[in-house]
C-alpha atoms as a PDB file:
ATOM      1  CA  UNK A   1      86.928 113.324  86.546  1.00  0.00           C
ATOM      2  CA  UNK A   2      85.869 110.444  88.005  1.00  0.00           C
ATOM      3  CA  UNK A   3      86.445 108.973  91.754  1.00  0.00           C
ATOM      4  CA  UNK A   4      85.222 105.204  92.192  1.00  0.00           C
ATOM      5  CA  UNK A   5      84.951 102.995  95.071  1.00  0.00           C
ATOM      6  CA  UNK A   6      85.633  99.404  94.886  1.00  0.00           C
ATOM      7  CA  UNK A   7      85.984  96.624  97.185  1.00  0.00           C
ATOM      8  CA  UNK A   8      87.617  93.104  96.500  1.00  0.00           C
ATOM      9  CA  UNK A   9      88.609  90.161  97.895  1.00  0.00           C
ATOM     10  CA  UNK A  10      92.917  90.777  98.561  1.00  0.00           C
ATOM     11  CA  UNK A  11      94.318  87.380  99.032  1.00  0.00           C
ATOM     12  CA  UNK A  12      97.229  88.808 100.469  1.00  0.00           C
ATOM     13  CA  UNK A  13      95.916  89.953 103.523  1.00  0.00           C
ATOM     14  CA  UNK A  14      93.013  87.824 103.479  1.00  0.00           C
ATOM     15  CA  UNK A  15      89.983  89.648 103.603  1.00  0.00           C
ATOM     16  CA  UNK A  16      87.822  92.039 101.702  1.00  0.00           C
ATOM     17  CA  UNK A  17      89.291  95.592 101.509  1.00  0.00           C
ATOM     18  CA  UNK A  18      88.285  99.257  99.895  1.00  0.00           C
ATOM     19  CA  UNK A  19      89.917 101.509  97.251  1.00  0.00           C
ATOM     20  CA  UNK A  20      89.106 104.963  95.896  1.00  0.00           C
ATOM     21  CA  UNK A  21      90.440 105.924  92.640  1.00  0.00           C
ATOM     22  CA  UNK A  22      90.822 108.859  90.711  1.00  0.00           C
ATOM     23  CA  UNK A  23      90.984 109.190  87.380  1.00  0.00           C
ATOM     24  CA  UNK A  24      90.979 112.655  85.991  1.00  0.00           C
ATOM     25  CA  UNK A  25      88.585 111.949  83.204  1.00  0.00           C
ATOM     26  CA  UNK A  26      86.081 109.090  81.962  1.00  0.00           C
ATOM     27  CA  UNK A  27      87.259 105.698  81.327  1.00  0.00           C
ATOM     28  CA  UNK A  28      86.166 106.431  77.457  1.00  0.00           C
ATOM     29  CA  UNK A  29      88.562 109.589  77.413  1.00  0.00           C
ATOM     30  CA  UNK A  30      90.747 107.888  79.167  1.00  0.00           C
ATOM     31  CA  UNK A  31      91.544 105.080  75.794  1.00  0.00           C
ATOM     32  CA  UNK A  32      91.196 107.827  73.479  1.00  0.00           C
ATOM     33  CA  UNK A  33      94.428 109.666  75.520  1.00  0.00           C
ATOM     34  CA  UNK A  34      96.186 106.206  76.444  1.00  0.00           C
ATOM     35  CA  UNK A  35      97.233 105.107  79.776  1.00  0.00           C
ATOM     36  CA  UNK A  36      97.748 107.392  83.097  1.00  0.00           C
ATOM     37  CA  UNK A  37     100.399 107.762  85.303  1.00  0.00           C
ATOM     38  CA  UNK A  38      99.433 106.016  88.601  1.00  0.00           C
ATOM     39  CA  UNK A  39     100.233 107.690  92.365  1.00  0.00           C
ATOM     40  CA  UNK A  40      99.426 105.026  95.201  1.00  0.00           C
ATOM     41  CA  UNK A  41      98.337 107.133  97.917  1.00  0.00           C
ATOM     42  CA  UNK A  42      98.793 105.992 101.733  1.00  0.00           C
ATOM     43  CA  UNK A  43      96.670 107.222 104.640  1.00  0.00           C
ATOM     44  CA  UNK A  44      98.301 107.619 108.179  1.00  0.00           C
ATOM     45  CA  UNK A  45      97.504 105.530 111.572  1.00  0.00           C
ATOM     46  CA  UNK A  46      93.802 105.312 112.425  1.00  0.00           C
ATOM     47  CA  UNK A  47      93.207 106.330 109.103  1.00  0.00           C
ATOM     48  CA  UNK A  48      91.526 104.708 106.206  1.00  0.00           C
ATOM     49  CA  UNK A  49      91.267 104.347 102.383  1.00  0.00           C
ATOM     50  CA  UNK A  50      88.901 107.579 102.631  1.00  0.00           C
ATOM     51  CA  UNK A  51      91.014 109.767 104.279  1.00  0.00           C
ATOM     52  CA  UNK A  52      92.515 111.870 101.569  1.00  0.00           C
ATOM     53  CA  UNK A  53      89.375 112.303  99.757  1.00  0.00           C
ATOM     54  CA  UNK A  54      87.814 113.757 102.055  1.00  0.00           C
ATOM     55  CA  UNK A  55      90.605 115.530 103.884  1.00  0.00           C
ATOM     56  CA  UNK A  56      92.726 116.833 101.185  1.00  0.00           C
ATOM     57  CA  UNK A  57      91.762 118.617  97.648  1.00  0.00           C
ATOM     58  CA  UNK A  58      93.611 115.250  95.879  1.00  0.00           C
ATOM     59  CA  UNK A  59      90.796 115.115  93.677  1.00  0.00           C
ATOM     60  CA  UNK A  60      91.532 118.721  91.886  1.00  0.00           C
ATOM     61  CA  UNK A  61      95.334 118.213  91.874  1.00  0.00           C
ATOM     62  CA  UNK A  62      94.926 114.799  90.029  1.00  0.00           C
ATOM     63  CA  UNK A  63      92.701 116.465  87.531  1.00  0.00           C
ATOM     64  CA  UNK A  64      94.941 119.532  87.034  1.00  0.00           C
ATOM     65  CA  UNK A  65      97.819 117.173  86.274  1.00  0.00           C
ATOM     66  CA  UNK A  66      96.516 114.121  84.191  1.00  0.00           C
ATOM     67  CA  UNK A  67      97.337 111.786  87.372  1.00  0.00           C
ATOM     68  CA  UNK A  68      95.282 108.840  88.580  1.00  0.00           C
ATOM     69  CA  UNK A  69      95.384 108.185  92.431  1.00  0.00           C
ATOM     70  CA  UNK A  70      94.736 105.068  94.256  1.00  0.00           C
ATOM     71  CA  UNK A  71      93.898 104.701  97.759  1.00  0.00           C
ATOM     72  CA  UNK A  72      93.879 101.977  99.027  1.00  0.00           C
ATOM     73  CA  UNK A  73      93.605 101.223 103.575  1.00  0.00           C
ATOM     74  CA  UNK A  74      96.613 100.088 105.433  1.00  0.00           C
ATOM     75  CA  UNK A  75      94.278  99.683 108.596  1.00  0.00           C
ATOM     76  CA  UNK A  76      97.138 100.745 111.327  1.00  0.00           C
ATOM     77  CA  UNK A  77      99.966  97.988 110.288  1.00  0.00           C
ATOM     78  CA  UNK A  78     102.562 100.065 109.358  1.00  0.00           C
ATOM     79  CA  UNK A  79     102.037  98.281 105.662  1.00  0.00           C
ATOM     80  CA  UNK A  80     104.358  95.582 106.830  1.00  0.00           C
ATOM     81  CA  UNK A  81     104.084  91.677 105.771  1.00  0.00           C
ATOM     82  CA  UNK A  82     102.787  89.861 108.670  1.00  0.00           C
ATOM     83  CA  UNK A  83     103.526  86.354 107.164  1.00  0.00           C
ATOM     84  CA  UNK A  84     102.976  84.564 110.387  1.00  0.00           C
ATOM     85  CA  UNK A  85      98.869  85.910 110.115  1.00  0.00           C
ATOM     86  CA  UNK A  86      98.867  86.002 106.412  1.00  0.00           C
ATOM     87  CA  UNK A  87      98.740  89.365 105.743  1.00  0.00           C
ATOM     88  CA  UNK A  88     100.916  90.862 104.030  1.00  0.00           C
ATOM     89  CA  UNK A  89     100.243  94.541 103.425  1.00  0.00           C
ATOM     90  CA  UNK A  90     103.757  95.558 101.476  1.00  0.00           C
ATOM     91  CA  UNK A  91     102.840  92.343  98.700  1.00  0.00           C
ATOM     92  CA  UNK A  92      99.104  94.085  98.724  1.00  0.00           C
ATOM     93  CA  UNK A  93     100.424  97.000  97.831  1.00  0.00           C
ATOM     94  CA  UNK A  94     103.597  96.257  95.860  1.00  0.00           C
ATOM     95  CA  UNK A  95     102.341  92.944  93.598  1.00  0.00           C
ATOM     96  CA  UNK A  96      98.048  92.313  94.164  1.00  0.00           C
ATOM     97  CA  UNK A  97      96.963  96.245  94.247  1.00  0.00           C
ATOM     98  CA  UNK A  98      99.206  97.093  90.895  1.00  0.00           C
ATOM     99  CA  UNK A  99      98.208  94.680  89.427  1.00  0.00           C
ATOM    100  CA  UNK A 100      94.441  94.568  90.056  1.00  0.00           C
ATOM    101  CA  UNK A 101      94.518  98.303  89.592  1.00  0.00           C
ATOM    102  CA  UNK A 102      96.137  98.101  86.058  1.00  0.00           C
ATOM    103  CA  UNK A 103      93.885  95.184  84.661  1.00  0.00           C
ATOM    104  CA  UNK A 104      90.680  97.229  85.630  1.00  0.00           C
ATOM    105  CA  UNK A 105      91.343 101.177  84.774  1.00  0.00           C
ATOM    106  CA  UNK A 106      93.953 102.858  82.271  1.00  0.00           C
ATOM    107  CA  UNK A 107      97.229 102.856  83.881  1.00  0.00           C
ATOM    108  CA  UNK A 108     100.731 102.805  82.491  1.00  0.00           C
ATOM    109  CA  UNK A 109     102.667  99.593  83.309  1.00  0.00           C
ATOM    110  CA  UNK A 110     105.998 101.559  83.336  1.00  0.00           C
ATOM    111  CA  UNK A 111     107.644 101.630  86.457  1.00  0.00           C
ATOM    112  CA  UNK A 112     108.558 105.451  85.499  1.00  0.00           C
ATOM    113  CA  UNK A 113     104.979 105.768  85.593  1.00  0.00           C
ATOM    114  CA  UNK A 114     104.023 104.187  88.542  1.00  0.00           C
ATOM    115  CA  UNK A 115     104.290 106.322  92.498  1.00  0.00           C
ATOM    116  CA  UNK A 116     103.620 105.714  95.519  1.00  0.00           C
ATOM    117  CA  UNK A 117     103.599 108.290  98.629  1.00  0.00           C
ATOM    118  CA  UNK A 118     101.612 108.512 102.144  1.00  0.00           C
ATOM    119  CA  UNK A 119     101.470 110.806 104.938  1.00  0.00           C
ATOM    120  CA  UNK A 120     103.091 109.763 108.584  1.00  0.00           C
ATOM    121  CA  UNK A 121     102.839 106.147 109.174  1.00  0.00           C
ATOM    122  CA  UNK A 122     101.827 105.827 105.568  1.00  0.00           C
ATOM    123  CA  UNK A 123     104.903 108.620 104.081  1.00  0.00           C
ATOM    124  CA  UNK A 124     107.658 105.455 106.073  1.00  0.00           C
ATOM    125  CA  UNK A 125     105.304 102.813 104.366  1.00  0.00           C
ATOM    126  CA  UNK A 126     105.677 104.251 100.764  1.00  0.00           C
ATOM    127  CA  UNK A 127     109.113 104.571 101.107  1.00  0.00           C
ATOM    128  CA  UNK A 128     109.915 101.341 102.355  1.00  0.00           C
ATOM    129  CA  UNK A 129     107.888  99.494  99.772  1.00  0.00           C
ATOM    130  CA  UNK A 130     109.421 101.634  97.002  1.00  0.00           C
ATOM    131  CA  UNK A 131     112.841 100.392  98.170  1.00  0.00           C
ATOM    132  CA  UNK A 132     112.003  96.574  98.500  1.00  0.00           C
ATOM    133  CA  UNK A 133     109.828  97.156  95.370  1.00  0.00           C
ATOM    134  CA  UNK A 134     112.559  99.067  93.370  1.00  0.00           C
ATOM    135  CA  UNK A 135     111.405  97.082  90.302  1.00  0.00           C
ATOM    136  CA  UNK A 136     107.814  98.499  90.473  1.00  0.00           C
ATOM    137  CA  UNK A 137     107.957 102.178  91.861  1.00  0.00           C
ATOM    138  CA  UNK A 138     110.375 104.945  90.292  1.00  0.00           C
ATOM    139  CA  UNK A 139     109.455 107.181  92.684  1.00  0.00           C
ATOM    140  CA  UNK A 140     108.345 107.543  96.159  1.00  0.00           C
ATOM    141  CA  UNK A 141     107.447 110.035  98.774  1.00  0.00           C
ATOM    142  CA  UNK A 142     106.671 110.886 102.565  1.00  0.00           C
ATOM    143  CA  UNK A 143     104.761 113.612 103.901  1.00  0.00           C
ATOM    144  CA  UNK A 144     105.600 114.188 107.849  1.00  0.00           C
ATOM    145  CA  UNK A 145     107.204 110.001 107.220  1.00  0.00           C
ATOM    146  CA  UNK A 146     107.020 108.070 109.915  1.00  0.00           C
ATOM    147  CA  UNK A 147     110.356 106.600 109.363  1.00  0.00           C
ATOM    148  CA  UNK A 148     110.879 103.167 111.795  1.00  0.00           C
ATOM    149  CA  UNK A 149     114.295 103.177 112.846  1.00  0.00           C
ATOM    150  CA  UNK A 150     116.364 102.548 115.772  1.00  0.00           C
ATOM    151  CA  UNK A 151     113.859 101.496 118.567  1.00  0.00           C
ATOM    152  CA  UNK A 152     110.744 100.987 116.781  1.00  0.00           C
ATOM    153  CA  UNK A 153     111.947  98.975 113.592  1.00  0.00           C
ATOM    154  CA  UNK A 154     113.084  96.712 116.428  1.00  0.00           C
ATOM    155  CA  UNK A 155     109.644  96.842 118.298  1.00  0.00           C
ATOM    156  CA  UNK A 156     107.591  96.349 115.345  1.00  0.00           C
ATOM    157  CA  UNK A 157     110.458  93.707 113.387  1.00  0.00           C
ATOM    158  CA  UNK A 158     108.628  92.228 110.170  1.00  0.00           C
ATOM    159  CA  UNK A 159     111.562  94.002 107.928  1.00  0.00           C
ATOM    160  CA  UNK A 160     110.352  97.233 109.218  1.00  0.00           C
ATOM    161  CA  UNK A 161     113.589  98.844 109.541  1.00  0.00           C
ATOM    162  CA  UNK A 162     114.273 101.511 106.941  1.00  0.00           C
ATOM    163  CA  UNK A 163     118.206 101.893 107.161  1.00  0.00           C
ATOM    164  CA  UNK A 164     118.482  98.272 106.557  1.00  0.00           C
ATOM    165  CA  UNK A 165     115.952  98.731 103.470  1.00  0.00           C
ATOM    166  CA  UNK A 166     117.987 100.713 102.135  1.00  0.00           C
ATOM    167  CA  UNK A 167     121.661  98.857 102.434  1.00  0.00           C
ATOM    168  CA  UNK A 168     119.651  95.601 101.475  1.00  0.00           C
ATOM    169  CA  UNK A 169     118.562  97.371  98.322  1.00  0.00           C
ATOM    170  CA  UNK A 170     121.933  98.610  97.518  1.00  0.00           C
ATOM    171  CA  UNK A 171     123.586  95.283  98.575  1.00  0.00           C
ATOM    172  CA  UNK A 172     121.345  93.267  96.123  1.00  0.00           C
ATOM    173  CA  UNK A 173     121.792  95.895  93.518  1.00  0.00           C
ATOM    174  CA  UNK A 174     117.814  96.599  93.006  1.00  0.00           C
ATOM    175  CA  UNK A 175     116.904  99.537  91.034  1.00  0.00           C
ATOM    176  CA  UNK A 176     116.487 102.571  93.855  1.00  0.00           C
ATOM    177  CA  UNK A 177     113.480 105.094  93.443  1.00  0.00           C
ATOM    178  CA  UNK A 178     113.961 109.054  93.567  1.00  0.00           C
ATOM    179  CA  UNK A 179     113.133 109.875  96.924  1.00  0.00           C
ATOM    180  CA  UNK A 180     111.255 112.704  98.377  1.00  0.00           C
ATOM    181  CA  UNK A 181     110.548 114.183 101.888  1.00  0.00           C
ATOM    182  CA  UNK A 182     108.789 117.079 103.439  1.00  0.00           C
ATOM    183  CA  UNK A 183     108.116 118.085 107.029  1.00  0.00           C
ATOM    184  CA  UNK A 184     106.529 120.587 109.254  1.00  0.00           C
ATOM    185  CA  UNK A 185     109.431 122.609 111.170  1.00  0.00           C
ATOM    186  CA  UNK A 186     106.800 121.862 114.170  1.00  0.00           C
ATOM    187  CA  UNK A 187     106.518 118.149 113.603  1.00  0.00           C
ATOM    188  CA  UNK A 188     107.487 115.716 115.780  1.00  0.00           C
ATOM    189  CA  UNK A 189     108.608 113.210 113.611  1.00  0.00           C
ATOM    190  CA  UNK A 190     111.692 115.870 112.216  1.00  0.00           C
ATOM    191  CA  UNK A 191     114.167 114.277 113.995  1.00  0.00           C
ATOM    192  CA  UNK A 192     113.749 110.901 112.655  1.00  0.00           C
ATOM    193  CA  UNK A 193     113.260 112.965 109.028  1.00  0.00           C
ATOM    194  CA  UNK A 194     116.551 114.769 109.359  1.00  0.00           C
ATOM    195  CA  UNK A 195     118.687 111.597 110.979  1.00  0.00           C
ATOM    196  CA  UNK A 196     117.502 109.158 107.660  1.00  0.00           C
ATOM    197  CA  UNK A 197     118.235 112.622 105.499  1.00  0.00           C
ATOM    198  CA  UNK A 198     121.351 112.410 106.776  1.00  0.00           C
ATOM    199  CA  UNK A 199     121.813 108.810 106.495  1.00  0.00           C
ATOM    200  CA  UNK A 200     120.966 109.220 103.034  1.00  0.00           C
ATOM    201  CA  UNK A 201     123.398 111.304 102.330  1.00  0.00           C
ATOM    202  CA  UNK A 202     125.887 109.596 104.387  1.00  0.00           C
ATOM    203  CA  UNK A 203     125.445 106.292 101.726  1.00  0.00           C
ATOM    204  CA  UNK A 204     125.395 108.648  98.527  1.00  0.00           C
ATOM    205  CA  UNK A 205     121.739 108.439  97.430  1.00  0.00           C
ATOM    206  CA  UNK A 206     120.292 111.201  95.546  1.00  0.00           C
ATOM    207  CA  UNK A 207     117.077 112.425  97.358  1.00  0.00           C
ATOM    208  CA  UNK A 208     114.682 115.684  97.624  1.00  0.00           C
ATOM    209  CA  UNK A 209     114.924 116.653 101.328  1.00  0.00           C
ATOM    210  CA  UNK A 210     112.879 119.723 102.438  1.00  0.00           C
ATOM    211  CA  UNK A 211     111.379 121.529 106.107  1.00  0.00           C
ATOM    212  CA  UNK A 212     108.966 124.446 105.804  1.00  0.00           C
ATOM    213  CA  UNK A 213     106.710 125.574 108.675  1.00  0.00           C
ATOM    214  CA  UNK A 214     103.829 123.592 109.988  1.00  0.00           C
ATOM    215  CA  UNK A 215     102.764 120.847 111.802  1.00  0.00           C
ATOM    216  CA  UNK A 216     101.503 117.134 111.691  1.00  0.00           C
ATOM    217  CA  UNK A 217      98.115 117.817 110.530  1.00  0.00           C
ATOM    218  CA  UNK A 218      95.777 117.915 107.247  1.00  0.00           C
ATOM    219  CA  UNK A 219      96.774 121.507 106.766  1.00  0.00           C
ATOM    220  CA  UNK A 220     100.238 120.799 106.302  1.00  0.00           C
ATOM    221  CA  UNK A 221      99.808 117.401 104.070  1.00  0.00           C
ATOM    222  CA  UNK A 222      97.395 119.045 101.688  1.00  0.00           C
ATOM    223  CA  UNK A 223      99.434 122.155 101.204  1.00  0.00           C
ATOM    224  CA  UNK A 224     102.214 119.600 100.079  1.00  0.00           C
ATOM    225  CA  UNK A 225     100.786 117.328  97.944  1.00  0.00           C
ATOM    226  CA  UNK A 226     100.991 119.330  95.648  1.00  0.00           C
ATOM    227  CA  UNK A 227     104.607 119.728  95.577  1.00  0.00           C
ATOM    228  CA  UNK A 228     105.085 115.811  95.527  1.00  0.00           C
ATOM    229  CA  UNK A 229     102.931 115.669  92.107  1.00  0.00           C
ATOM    230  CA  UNK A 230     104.595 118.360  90.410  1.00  0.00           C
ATOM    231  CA  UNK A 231     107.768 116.675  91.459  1.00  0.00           C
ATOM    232  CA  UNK A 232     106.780 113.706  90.458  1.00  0.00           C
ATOM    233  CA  UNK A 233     105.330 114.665  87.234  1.00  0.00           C
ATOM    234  CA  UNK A 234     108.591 116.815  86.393  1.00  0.00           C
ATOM    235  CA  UNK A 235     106.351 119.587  85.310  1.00  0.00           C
ATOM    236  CA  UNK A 236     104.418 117.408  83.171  1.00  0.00           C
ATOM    237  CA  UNK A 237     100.420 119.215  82.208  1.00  0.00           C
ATOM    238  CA  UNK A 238      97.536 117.614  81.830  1.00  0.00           C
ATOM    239  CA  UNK A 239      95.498 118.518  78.739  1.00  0.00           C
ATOM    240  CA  UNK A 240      92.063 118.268  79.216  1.00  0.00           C
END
């Protein structure tokens, strides 16, 4: 396994940024087996690109499974496009950070291939993204989501609203990723989880919708992750 750090220059929100990635074995293994699947992995507000890393046990689930992770920081704007400012976090993560990330390590190019999930402000930011982004994620997930609807997609604006993501993606008839959401029983954010559940349902989209006990806190998200990679990976194994 292998975890590197790299920092660039992201035109799209105009300054120099960080990554970790993980990549379950050397990049020489790595060609010898062919590309990886790729999960892009979102930290929460006041968080940062390290977050999981060193919060979570990522690291050993990507190695058990064959996946690579990348991590990239949202710094606390809800990964929204600020075009106004010129920076655009959704086009960062969506168009520049794919793409960077698959012309420097081994990653499949197939959108079947490609994830992306995040934990409270960053579980509503991988889902949006995945729905204005159909073309580039199949799948997406939130962990405790902070889902802006109502009140504070109208506070924050920039497209933020999640609803409307939705009926703009089914409107323009863009490929929709398999959705998945889990939240503590003790969260606050269950509410909002179980009113976009049941909008969900409401507009006939197909989705992975579950509550178990727990709270809004590390123990909860890395007890989870787990469940979003084998769901992602269908039961997939990696072979080492």
């Amino acid at each position: 396994m292998a975890v590197i750090q790299m920092d660039f220059m992201a035109n799209t929100i105009q300054r120099f940024t960080g990554i970790h990635v993980i990549l379950p074995c050397d990049q020489e293994e790595a060609v010898k087996k062919g590309p990886f699947p790729a999960l892009y992995l979102l930290h929460g507000y006041f968080g940062n690109y390290t977050d999981w890393l060193y919060n979570s046990r990522i690291a050993l689930w990507a190695q058990q499974r064959g996946i690579a992770v990348v991590m990239p920081s949202g710094e606390n704007a809800y990964y929204l496009d600020y075009p106004e400012r010129a920076e655009n976090f959704e086009k960062f993560l969506a168009q520049e950070l794919v793409q960077l990330t698959r012309n420097t390590f081994p990653l499949s190019d197939k959108r079947e291939d490609t994830w992306i999930a995040g934990l409270s402000m960053g579980g509503g930011g991988a889902i949006r993204c995945a729905l204005h982004y159909g073309e580039v994620f199949g799948k997406a997930a939130g962990l405790s989501a902070g889902l802006t609807i109502h009140q504070e997609a109208e506070q924050l604006g920039h497209n933020a609203d999640l609803m409307q993501a939705l009926t703009q993606a089914v409107r323009q008839k863009k490929p929709i990723p398999q959705l998945f959401f889990s939240i503590g029983t003790e969260d606050p954010l269950l509410e909002d989880n179980r009113e976009y559940h049941k909008f969900l349902n409401e507009n006939g989209i197909a989705h992975h919708y579950e509550e178990q006990s727990g709270g809004h806190n590390w123990t909860y998200w890395d007890g989870h992750i787990c469940d979003v990679l084998d769901w992602m990976q269908e039961g997939r194994v990696w072979q080492s």
